[in-house]
C-alpha atoms as a PDB file:
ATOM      1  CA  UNK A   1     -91.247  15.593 -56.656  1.00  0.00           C
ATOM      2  CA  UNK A   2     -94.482  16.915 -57.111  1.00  0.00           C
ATOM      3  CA  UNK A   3     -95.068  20.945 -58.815  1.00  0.00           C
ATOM      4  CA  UNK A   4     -95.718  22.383 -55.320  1.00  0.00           C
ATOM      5  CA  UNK A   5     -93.066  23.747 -53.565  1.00  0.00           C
ATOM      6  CA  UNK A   6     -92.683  23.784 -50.049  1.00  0.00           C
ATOM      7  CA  UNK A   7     -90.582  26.520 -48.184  1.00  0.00           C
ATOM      8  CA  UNK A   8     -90.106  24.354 -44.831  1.00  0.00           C
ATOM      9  CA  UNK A   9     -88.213  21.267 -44.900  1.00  0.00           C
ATOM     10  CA  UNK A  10     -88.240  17.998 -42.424  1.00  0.00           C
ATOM     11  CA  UNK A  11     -85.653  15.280 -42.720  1.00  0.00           C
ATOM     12  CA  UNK A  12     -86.126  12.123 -40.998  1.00  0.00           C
ATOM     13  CA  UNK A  13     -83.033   9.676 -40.603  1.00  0.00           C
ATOM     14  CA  UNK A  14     -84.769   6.891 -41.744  1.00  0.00           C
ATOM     15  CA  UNK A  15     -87.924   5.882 -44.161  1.00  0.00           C
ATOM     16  CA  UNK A  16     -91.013   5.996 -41.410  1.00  0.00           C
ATOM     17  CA  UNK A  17     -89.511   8.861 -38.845  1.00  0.00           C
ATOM     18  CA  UNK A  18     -91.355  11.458 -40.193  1.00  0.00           C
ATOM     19  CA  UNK A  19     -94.739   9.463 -39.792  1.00  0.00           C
ATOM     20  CA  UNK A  20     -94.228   8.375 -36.310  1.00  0.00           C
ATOM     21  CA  UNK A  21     -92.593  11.411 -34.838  1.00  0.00           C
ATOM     22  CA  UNK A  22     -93.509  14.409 -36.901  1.00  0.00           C
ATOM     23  CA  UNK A  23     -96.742  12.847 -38.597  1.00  0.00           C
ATOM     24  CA  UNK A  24     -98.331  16.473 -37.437  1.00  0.00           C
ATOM     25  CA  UNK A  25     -96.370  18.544 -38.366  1.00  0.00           C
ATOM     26  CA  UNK A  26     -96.112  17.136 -42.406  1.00  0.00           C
ATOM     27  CA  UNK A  27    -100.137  17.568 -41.723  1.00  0.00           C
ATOM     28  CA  UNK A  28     -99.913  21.150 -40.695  1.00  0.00           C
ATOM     29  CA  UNK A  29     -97.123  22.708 -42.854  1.00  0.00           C
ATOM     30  CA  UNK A  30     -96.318  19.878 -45.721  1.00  0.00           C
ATOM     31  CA  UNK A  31     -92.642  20.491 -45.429  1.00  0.00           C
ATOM     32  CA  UNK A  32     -90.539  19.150 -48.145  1.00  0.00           C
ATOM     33  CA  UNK A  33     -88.848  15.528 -46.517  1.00  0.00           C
ATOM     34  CA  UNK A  34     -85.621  13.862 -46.877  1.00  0.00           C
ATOM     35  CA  UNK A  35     -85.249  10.695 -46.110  1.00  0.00           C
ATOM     36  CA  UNK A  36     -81.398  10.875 -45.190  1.00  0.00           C
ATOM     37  CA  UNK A  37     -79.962   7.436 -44.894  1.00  0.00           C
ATOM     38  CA  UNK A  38     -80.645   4.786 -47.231  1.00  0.00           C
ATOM     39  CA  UNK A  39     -82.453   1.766 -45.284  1.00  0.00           C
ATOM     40  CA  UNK A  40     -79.756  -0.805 -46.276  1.00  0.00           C
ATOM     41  CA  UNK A  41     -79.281  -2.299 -42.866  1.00  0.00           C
ATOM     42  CA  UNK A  42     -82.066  -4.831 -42.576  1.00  0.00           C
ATOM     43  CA  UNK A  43     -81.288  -6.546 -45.710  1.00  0.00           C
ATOM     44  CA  UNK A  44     -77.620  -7.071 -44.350  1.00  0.00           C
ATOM     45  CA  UNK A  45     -78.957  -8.206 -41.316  1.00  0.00           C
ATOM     46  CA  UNK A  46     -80.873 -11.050 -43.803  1.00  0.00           C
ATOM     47  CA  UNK A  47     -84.127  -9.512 -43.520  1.00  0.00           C
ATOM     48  CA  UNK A  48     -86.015  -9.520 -46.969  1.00  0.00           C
ATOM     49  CA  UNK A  49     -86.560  -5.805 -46.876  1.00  0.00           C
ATOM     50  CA  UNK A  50     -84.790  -3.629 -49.369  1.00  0.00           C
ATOM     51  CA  UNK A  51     -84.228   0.206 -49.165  1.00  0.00           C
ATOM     52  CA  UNK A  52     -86.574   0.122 -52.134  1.00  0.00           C
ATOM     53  CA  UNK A  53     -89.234  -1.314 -50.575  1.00  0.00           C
ATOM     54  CA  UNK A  54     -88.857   0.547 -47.871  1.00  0.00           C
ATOM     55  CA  UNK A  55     -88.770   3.846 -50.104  1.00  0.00           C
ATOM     56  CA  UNK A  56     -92.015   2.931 -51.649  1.00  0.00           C
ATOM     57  CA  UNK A  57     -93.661   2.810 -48.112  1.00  0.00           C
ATOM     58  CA  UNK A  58     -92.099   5.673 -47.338  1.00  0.00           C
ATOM     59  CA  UNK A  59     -93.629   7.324 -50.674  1.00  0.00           C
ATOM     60  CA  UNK A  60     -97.142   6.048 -49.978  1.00  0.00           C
ATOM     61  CA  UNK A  61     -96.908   7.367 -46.471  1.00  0.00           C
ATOM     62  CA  UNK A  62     -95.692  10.842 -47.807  1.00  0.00           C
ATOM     63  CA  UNK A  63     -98.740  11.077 -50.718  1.00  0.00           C
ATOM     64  CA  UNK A  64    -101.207  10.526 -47.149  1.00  0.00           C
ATOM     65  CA  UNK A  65     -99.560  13.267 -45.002  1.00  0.00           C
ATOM     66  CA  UNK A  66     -99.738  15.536 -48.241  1.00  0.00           C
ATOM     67  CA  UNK A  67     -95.796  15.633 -48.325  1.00  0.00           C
ATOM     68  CA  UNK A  68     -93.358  15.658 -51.448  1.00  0.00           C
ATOM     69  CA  UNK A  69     -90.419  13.379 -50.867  1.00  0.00           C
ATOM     70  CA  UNK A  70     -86.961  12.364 -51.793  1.00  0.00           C
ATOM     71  CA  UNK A  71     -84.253  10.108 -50.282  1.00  0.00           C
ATOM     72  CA  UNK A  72     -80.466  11.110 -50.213  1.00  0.00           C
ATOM     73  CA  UNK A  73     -78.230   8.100 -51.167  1.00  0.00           C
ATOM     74  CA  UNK A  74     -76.332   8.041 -47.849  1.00  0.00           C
ATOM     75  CA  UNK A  75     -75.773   4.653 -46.762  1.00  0.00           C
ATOM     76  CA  UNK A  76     -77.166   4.091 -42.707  1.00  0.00           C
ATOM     77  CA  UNK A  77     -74.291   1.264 -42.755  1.00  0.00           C
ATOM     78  CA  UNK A  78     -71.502   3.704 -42.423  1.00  0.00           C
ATOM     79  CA  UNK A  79     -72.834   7.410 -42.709  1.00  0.00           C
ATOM     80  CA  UNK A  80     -70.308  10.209 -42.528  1.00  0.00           C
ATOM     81  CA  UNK A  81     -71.375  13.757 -40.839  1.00  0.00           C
ATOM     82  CA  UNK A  82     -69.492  14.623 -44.106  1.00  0.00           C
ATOM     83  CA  UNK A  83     -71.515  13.589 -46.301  1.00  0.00           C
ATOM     84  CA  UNK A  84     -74.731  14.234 -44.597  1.00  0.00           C
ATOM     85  CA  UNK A  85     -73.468  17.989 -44.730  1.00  0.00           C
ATOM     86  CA  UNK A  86     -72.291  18.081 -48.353  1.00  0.00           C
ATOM     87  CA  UNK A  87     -76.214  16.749 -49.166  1.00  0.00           C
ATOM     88  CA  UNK A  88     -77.647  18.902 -46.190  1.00  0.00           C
ATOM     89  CA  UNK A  89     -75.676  22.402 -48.130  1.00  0.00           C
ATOM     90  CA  UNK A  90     -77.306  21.092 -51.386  1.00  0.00           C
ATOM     91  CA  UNK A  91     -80.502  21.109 -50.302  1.00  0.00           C
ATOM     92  CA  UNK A  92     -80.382  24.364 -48.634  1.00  0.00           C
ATOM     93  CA  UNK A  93     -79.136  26.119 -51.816  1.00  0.00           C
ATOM     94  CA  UNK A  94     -81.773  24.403 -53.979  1.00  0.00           C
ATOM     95  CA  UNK A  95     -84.600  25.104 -51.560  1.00  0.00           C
ATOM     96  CA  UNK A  96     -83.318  27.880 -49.208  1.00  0.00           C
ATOM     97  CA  UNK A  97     -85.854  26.838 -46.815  1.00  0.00           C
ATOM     98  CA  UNK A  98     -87.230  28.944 -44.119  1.00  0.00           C
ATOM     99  CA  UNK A  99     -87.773  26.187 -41.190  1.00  0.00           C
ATOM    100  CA  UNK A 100     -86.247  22.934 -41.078  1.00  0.00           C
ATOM    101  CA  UNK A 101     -87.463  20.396 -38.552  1.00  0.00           C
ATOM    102  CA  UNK A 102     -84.879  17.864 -37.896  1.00  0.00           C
ATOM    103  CA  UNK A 103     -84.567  15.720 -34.992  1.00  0.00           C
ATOM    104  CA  UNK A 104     -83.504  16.776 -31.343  1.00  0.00           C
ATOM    105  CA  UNK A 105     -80.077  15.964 -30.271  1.00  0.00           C
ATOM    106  CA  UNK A 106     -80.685  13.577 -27.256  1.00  0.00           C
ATOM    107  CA  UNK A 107     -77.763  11.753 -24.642  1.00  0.00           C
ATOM    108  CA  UNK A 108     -78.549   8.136 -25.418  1.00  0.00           C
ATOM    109  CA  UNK A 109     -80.878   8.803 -28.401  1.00  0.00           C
ATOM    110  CA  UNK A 110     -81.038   6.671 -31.746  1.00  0.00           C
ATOM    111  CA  UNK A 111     -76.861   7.506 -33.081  1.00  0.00           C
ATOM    112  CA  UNK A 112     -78.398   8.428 -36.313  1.00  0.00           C
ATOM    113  CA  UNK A 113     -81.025  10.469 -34.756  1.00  0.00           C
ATOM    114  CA  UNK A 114     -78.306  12.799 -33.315  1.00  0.00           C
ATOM    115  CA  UNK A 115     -76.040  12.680 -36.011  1.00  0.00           C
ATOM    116  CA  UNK A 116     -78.812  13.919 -38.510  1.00  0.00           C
ATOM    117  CA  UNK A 117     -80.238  16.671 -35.977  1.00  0.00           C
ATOM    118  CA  UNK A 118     -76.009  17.930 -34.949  1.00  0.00           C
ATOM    119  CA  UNK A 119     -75.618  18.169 -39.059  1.00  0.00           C
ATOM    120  CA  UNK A 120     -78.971  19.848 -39.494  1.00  0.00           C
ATOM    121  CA  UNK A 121     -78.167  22.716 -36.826  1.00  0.00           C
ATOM    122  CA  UNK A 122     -74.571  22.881 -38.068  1.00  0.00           C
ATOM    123  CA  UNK A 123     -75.998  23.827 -41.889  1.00  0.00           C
ATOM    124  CA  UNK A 124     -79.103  25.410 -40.812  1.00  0.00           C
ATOM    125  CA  UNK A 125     -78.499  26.549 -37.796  1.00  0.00           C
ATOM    126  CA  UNK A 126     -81.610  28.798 -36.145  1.00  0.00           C
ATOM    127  CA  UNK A 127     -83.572  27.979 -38.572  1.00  0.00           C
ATOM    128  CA  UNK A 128     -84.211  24.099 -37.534  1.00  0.00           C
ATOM    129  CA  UNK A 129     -86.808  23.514 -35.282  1.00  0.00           C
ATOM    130  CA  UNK A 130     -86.055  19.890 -33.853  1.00  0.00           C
ATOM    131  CA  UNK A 131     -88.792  17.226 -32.839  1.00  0.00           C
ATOM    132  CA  UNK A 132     -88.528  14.671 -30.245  1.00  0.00           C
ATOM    133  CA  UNK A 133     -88.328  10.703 -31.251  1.00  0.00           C
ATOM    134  CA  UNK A 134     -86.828   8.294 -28.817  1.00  0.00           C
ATOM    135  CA  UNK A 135     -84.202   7.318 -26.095  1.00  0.00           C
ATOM    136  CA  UNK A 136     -83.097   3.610 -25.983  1.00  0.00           C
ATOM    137  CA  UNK A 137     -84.567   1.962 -23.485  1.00  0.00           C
ATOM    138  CA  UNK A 138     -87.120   4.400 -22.305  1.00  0.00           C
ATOM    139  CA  UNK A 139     -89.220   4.993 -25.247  1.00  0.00           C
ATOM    140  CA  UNK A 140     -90.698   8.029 -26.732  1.00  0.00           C
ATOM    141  CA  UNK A 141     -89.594  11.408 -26.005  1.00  0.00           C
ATOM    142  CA  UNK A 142     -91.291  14.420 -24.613  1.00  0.00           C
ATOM    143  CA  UNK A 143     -89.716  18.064 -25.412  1.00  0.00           C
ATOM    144  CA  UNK A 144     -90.927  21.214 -24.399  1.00  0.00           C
ATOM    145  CA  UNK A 145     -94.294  21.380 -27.038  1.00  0.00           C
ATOM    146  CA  UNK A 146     -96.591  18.932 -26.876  1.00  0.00           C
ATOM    147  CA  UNK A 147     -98.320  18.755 -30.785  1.00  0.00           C
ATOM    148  CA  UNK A 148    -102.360  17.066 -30.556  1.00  0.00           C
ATOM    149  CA  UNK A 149    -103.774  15.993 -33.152  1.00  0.00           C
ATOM    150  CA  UNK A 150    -107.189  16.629 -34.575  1.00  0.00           C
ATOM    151  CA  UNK A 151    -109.126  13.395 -34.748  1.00  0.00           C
ATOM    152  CA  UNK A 152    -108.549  13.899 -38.195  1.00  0.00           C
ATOM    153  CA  UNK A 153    -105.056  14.084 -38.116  1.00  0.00           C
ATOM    154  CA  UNK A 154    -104.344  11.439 -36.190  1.00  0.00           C
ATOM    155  CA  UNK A 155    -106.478   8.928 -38.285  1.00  0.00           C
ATOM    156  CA  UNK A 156    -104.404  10.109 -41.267  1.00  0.00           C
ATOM    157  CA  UNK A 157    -100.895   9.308 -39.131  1.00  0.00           C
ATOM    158  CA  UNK A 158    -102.767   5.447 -38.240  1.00  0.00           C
ATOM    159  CA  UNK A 159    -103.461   5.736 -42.647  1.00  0.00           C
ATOM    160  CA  UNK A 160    -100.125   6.716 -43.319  1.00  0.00           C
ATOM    161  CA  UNK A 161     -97.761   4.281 -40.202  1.00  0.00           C
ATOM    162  CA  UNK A 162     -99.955   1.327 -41.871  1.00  0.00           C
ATOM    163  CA  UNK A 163     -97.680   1.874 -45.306  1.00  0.00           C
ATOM    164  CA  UNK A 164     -95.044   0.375 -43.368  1.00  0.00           C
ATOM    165  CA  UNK A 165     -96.001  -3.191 -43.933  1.00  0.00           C
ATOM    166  CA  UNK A 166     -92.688  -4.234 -43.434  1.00  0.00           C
ATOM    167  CA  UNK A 167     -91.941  -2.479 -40.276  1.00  0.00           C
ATOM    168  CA  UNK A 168     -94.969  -3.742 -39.313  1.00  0.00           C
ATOM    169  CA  UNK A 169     -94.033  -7.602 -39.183  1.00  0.00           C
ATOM    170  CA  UNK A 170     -90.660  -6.597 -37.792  1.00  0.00           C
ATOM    171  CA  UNK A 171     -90.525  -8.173 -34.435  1.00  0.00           C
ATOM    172  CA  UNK A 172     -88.535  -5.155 -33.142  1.00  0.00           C
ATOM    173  CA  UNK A 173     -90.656  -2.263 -34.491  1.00  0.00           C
ATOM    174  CA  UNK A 174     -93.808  -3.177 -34.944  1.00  0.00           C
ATOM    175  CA  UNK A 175     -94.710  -1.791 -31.489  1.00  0.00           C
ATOM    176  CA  UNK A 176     -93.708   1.886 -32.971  1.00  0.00           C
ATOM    177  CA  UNK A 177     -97.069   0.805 -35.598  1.00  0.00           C
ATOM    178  CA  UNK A 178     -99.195  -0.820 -32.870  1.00  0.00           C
ATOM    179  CA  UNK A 179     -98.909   0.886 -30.041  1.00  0.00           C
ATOM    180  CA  UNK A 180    -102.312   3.634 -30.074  1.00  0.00           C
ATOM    181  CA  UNK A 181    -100.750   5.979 -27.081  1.00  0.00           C
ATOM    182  CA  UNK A 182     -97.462   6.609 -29.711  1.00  0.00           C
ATOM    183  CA  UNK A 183    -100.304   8.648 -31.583  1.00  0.00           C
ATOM    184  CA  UNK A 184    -102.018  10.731 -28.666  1.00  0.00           C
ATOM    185  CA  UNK A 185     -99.305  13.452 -29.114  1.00  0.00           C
ATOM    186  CA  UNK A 186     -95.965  14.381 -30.774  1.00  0.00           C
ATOM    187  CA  UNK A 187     -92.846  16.608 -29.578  1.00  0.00           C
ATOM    188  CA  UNK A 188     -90.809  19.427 -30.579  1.00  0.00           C
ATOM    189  CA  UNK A 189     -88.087  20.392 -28.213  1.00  0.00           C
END
């Protein structure tokens, strides 16, 4: 971490959330982010892409959107409300932030998605202010505030997605880094 210190706090499920969903936000307040599951799925799956490499994009991205970062050790194999709590109570003691952006709690949204947005509100409860990602099979969401970018800002979100190299050459995400109308605008609930 970095000597500033940041009041607000975003947590993203996984390395790259923050950049594609809340890529404004980081650019307006510089909240503090989590990355709260470790990206150890796709190297099961036999992919060539380690949670480290992932954390390093992740980093890079961070350093562009003018963000401090850290990454909690929870596994996205099997994560456990439990522990996502136990690190969620940490962090509030440590940093007793004042707004926590987490994201929404959507029917039919990503399962980690939910989980990490139920925990957030369960720990931080009025204080988190969620933003909008995605439903399977019907892309992006929309929520009740629509967040445009500057041109500025949303050149910095195209710097910062284009860290994820190995997202990128992912068959099944590299539409999230490729697809220009995912950039227009941004959601909070």
């Amino acid at each position: 971490m970095s000597d500033r210190v940041s009041t607000d706090l975003l947590l993203e499920p996984h390395p790259d959330d923050a950049a594609l969903f809340a890529a404004y936000t980081c650019l307006r307040h510089a909240p503090h982010v989590v990355t709260c599951l470790k990206a150890d799925a796709q190297y099961h799956r036999g992919h060539a892409i380690t949670a480290e490499m992932r954390g390093l994009e992740t980093r890079c991205a961070m350093n562009i959107l003018g963000c401090d970062w850290q990454q909690l050790p929870v596994s996205e194999l099997h994560p456990s409300v439990e522990d996502l709590e136990a690190w969620f109570g940490r962090l509030g003691e440590e940093m007793k932030p004042e707004r926590v952006w987490a994201p929404a709690v959507e029917p039919n949204g990503h399962e980690h998605h939910s989980m990490v947005g139920q925990s957030a509100f369960n720990i931080f409860g009025v204080r988190v202010r969620p933003y909008m990602t995605y439903v399977r099979g019907s892309g992006r969401s929309k929520g009740g505030t629509a967040v445009i970018p500057t041109p500025g800002e949303r050149s910095l979100k195209r710097e910062a997605l284009n860290c994820y190299e190995s997202q990128i050459k992912l068959e099944n995400t590299a539409f999230w880094f490729s697809d220009a109308s995912n950039w227009d605008k941004e959601y909070l609930a």
